[in-house]
N, C-alpha and C. Protein backbone atom coordinates (compact mmCIF):
# COMPACT_ATOMS: atom_id res chain seq x y z
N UNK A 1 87.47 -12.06 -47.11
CA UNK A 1 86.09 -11.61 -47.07
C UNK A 1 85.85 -10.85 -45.76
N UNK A 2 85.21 -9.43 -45.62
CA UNK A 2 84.81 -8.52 -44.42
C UNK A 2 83.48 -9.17 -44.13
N UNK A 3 84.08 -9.37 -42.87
CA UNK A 3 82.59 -9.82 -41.92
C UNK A 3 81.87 -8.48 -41.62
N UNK A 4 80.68 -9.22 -41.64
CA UNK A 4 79.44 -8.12 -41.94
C UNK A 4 78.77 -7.69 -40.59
N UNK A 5 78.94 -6.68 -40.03
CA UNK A 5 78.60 -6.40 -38.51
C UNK A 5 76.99 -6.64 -38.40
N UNK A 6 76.68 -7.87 -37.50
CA UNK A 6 75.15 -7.69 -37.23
C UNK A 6 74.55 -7.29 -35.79
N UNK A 7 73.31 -6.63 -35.81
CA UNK A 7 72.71 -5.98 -34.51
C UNK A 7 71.40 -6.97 -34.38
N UNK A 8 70.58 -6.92 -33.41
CA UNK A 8 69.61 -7.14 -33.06
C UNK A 8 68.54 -5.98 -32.61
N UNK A 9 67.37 -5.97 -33.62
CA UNK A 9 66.29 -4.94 -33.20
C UNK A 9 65.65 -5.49 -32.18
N UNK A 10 65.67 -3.94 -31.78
CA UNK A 10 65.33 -4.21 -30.23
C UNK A 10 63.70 -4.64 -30.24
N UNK A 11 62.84 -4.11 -30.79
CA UNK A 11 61.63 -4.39 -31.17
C UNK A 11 60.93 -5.63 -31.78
N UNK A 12 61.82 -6.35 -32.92
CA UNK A 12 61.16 -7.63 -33.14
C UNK A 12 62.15 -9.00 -32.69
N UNK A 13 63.39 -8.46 -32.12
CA UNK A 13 64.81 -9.16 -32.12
C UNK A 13 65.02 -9.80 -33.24
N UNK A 14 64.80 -9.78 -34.58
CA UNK A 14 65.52 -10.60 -35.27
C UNK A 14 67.23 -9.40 -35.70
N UNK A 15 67.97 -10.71 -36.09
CA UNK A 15 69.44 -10.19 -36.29
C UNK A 15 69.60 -9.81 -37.81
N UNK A 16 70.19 -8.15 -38.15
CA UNK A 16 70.00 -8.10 -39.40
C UNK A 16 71.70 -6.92 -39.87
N UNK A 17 72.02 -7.27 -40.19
CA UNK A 17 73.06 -6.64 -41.07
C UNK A 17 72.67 -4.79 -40.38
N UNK A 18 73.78 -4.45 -39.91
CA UNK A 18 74.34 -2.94 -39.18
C UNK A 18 73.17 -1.83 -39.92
N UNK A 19 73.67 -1.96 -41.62
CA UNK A 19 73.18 -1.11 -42.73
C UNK A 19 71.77 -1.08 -42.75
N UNK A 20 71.26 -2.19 -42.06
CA UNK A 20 69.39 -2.41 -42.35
C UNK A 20 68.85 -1.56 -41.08
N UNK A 21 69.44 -1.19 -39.84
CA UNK A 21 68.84 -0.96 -38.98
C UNK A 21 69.17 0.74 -38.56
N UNK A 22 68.47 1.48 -37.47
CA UNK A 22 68.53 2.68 -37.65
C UNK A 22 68.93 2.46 -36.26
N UNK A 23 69.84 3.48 -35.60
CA UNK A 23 70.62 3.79 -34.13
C UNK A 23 69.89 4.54 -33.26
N UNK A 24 69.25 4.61 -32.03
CA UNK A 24 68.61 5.37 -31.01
C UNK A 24 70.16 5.54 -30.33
N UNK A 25 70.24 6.32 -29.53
CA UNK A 25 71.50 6.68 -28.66
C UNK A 25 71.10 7.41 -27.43
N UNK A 26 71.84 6.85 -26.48
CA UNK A 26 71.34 7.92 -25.28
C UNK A 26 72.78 7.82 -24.56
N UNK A 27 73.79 9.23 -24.48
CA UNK A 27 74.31 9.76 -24.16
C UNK A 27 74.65 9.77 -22.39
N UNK A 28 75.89 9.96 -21.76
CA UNK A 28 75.95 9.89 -20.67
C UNK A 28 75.36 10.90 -19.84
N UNK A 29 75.39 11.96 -20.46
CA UNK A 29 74.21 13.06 -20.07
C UNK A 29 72.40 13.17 -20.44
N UNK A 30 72.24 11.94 -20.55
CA UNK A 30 70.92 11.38 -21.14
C UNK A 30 70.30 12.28 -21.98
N UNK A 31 71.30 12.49 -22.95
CA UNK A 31 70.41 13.58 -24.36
C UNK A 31 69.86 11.79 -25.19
N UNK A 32 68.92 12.02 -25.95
CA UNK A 32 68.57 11.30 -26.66
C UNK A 32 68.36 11.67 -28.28
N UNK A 33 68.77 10.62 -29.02
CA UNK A 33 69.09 11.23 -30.39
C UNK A 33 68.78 9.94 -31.71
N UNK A 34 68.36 10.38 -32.78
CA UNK A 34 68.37 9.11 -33.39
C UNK A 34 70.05 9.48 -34.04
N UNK A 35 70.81 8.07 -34.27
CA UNK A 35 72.18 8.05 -34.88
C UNK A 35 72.14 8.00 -35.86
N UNK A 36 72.08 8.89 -37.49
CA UNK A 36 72.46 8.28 -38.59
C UNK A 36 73.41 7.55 -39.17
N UNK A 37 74.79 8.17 -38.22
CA UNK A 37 75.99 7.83 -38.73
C UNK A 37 76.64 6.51 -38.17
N UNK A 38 75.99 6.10 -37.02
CA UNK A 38 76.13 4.81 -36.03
C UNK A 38 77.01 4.44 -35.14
N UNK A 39 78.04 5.89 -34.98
CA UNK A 39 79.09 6.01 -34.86
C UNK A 39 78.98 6.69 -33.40
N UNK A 40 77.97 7.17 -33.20
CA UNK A 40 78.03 8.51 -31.71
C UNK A 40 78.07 7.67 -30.35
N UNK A 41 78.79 8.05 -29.40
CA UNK A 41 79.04 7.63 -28.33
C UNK A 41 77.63 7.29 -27.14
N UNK A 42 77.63 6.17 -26.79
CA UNK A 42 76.41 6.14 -25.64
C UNK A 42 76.03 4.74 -25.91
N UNK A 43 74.88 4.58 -25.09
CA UNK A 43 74.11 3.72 -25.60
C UNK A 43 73.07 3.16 -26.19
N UNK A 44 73.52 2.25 -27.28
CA UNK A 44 72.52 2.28 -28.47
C UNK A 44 71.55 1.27 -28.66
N UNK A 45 69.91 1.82 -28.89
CA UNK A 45 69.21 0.76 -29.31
C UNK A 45 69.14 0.09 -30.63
N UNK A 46 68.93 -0.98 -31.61
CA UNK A 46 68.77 -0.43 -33.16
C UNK A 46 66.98 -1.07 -33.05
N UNK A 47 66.60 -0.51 -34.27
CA UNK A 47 65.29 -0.71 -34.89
C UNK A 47 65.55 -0.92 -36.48
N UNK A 48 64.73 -1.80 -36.76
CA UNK A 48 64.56 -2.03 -38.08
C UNK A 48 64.16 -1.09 -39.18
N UNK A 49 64.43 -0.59 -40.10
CA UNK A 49 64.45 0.64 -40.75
C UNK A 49 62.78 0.80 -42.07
N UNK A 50 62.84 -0.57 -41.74
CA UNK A 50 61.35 -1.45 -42.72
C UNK A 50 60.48 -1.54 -41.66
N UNK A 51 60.65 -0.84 -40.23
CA UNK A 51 59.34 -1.14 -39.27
C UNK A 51 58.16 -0.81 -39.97
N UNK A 52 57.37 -1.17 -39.42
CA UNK A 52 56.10 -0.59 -39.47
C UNK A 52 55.60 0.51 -38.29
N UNK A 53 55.27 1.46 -38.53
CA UNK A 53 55.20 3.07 -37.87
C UNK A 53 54.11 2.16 -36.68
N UNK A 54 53.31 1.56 -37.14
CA UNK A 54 52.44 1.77 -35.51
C UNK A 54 52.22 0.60 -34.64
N UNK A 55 53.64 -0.84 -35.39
CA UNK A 55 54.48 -1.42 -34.49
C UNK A 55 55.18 -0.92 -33.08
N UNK A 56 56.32 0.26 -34.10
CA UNK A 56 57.12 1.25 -33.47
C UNK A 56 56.22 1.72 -31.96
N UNK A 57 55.01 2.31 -32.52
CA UNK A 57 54.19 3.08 -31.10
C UNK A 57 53.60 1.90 -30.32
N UNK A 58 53.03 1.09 -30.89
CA UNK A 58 53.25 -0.12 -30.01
C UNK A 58 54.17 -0.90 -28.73
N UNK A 59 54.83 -0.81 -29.42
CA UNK A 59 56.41 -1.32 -29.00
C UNK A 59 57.49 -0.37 -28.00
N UNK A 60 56.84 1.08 -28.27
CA UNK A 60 57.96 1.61 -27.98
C UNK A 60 58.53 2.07 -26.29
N UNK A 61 58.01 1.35 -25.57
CA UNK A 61 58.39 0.93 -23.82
C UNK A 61 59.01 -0.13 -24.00
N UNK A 62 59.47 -1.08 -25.20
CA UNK A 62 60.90 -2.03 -25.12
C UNK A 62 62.34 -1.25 -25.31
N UNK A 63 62.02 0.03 -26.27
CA UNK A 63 63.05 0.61 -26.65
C UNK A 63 63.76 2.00 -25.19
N UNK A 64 62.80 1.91 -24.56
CA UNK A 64 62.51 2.86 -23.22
C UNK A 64 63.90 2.35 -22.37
N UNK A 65 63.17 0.49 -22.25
CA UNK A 65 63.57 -0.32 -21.60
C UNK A 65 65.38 -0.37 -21.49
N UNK A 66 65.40 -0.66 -23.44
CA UNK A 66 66.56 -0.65 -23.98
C UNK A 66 67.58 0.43 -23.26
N UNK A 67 67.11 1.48 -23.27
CA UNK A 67 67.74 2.48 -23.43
C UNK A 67 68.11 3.39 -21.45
N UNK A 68 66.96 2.77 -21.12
CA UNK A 68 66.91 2.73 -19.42
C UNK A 68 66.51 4.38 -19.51
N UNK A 69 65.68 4.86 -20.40
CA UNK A 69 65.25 6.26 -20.06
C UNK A 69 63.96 6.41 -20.91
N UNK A 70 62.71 7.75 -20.31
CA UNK A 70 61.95 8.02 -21.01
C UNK A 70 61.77 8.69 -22.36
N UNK A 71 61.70 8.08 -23.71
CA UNK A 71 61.59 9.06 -24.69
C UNK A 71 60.75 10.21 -24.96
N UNK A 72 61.72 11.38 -25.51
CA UNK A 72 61.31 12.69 -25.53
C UNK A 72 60.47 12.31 -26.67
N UNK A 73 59.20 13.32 -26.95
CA UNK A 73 58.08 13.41 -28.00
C UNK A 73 58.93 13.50 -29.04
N UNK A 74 60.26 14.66 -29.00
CA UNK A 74 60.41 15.03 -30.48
C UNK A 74 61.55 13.85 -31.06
N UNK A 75 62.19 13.12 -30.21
CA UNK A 75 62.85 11.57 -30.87
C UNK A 75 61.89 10.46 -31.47
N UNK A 76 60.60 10.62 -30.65
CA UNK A 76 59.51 9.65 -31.31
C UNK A 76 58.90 9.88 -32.34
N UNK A 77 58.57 11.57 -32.45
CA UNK A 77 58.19 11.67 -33.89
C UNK A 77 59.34 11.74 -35.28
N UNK A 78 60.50 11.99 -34.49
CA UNK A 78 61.95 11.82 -35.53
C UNK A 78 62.06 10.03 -36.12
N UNK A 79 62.05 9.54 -35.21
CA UNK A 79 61.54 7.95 -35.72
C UNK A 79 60.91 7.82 -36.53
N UNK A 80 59.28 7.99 -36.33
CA UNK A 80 58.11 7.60 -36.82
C UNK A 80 58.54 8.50 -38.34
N UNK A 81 58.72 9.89 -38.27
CA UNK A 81 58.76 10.43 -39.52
C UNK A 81 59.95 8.91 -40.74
N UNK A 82 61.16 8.67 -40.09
CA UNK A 82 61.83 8.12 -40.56
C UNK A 82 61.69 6.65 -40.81
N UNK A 83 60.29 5.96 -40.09
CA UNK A 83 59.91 5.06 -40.45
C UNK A 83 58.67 4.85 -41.81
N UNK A 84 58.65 6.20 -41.44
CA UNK A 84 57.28 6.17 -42.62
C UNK A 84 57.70 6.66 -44.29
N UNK A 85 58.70 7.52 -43.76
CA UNK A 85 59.48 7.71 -45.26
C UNK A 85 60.57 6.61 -46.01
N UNK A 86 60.92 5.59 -44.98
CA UNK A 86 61.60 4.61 -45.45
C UNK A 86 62.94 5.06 -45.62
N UNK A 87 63.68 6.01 -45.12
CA UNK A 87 65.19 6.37 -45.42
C UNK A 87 66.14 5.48 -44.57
């Protein structure tokens, strides 16, 4: 049986299976990016992919925290779009 890789969202901390959560990344050259593929080099926050959009804006100076840098407008609205469409 394949063990099932789990993360912790950074936002509510509960622990949920790799596939449920979505990748923030911030790069050694501090580009910031959301990860689809989960795979890109740096360091990664996850968020729950079932957030609720105005949790997210709530919340989102833990993921700052996470990430040890300020988020750019157009990663926050790349989120929010992707929280609200549910992909």
């Amino acid at each position: 049986m394949k063990k099932i890789p789990l993360r912790r969202c950074t936002l509510t901390n509960k622990v949920l299976p790799k596939q449920e959560l979505l990748r923030i990344v911030k790069t050694k050259d501090d580009q910031v990016f959301v990860d689809l593929s989960g795979r890109a080099n740096g360091r990664g926050a996850y968020l729950q992919k079932d957030l609720d959009p105005s949790l997210f804006l709530k919340k989102k100076h833990l993921l700052e925290k996470a990430l040890k840098i300020k988020l750019p407008e157009k990663v926050l609205l790349e989120v929010e779009d992707i929280l609200k469409s549910g992909r």
